[in-house]
Structures are given as structure tokens and as C-alpha cells.
C-alpha atoms as a PDB file:
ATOM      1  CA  UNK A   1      37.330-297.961 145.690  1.00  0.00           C
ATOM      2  CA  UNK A   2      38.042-301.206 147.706  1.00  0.00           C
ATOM      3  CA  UNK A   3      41.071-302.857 148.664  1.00  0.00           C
ATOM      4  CA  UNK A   4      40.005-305.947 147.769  1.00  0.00           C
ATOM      5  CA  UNK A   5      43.484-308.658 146.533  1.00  0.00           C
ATOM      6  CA  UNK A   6      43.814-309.533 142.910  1.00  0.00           C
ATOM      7  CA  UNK A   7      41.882-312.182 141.054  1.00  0.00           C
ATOM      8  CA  UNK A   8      43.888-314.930 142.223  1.00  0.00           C
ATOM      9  CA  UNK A   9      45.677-313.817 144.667  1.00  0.00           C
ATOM     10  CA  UNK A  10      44.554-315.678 147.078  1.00  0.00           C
ATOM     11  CA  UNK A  11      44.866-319.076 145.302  1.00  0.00           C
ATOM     12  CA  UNK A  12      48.262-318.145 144.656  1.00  0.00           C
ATOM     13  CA  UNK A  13      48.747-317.541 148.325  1.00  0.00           C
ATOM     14  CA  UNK A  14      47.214-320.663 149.057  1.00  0.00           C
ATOM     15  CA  UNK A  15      49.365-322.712 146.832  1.00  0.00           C
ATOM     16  CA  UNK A  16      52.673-321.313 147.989  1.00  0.00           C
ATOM     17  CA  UNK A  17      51.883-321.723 151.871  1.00  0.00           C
ATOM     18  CA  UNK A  18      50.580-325.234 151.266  1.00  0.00           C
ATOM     19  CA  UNK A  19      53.856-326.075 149.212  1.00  0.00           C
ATOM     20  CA  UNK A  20      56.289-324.741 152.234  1.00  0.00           C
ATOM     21  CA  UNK A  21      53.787-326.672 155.548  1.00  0.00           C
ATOM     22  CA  UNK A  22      54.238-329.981 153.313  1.00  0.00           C
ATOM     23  CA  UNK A  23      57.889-329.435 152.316  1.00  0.00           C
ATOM     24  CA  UNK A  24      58.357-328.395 156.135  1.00  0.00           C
ATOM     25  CA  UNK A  25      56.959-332.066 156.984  1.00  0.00           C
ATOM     26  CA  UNK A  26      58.808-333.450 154.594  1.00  0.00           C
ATOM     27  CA  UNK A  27      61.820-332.781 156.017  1.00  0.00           C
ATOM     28  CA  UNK A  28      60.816-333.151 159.429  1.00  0.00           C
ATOM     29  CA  UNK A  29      59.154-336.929 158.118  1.00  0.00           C
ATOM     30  CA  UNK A  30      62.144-338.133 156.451  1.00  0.00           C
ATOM     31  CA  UNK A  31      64.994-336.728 158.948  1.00  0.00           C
ATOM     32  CA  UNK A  32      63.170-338.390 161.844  1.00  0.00           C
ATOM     33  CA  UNK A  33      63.942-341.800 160.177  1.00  0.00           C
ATOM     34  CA  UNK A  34      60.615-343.017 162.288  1.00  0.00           C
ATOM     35  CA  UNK A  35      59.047-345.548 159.306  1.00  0.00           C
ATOM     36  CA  UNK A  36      57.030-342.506 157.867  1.00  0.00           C
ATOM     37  CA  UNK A  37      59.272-341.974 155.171  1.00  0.00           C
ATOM     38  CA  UNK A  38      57.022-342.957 152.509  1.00  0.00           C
ATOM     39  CA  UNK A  39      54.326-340.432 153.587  1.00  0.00           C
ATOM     40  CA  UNK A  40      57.271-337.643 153.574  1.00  0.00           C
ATOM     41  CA  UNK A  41      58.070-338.590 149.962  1.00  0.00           C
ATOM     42  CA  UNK A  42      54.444-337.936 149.022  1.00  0.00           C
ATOM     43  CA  UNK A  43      54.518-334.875 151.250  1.00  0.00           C
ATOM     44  CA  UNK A  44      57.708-333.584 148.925  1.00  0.00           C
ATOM     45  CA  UNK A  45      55.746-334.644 145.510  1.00  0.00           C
ATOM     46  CA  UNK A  46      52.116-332.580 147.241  1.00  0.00           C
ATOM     47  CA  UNK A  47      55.149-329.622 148.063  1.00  0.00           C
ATOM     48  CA  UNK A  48      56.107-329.579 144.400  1.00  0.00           C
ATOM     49  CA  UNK A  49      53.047-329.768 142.187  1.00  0.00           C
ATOM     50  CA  UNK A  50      51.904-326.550 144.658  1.00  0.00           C
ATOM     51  CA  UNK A  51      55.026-324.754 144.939  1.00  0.00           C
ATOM     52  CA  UNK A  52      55.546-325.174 140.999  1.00  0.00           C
ATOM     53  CA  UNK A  53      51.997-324.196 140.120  1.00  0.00           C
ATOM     54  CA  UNK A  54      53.007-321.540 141.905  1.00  0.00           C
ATOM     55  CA  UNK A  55      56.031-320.738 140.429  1.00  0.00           C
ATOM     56  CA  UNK A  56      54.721-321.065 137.277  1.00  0.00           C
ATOM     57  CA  UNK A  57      51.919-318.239 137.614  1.00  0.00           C
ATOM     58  CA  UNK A  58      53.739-315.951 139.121  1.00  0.00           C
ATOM     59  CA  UNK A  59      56.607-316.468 136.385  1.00  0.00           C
ATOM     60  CA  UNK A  60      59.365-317.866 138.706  1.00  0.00           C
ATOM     61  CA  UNK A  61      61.429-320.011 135.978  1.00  0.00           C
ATOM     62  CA  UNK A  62      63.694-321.553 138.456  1.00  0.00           C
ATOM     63  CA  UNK A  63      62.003-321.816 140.814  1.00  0.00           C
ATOM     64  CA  UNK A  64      59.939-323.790 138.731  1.00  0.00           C
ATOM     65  CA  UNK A  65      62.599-326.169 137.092  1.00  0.00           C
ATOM     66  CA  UNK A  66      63.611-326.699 141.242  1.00  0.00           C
ATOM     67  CA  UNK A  67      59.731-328.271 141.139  1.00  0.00           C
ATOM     68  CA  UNK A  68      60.337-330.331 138.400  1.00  0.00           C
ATOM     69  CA  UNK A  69      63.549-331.999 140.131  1.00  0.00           C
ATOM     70  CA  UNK A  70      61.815-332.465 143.939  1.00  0.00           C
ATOM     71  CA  UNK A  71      58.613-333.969 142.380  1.00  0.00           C
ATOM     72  CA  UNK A  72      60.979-336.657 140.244  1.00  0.00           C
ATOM     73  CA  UNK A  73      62.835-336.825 144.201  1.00  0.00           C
ATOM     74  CA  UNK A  74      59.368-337.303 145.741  1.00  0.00           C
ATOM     75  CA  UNK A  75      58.619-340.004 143.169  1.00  0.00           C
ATOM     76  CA  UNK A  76      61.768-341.609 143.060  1.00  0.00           C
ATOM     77  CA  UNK A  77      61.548-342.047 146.688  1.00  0.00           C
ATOM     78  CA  UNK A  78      58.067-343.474 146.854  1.00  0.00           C
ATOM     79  CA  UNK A  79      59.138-345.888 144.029  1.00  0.00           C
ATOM     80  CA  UNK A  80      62.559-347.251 145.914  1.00  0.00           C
ATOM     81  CA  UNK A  81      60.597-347.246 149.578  1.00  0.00           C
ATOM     82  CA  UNK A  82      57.846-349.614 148.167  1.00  0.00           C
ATOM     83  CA  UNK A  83      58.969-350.722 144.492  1.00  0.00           C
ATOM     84  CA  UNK A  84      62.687-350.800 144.159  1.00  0.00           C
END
């Protein structure tokens, strides 16, 4: 017997730590109002797709419908910084 982690665990793992280090410099991006705001907005819109992927394997419904609201943020933002 081996104590070897679920199938997927690890790629779940993986998705929600690489959700939080983005969001993390997100925040840190945008707050420092330093002209990198556009790469934070991407950073948010990264955060989400992971952190909802996540959420939605693990069954974390609102978590998930959070995702769905900081990826339209994270595009929204891209779009007004560069578009509109």
C-alpha cells in the first residue's frame, strides 16, 4: 500500500496555487498604480480561468460563479486600459 495523492490531485493543487500567486500580483499590480495595470488585469483573468477550473472540479459552486465575475473584471479592465 502506498501513499501516493489522488489522480489529479496534484493538478488540482497546481491550479489553485497558481490562481492565488497571480491574484496576489494582481492586486499588488493594480494597487501600485505604477503603469502595469494592464498586465495585472491579465494576471486577474490567468487567476480566474485557474481558480474556477478549480472550483469547478472540486465542486465549489460559488466559488465558481466568483470566477465567472473576476474573469469578466479582468477583461473589462484590459478592454477600458487599451480599447475603451
Amino acid at each position: 500500500m502506498t501513499d501516493a495523492p489522488a489522480p489529479g490531485a496534484r493538478s488540482q493543487l497546481l491550479l489553485e496555487w497558481l490562481g492565488v500567486v497571480t491574484a496576489i500580483a494582481y492586486s499588488l499590480l493594480v494597487a501600485s498604480n505604477t503603469g502595469f495595470e494592464f498586465l495585472g488585469f491579465v494576471l486577474l483573468f490567468i487567476s480566474s480561468l485557474a481558480i474556477g477550473l478549480w472550483a469547478h472540479r472540486g465542486a465549489h459552486r460559488g466559488i465558481l460563479l466568483l470566477q465567472f465575475f473576476y474573469a469578466a473584471a479582468g477583461l473589462i479592465g484590459m478592454w477600458r486600459w487599451y480599447g475603451g
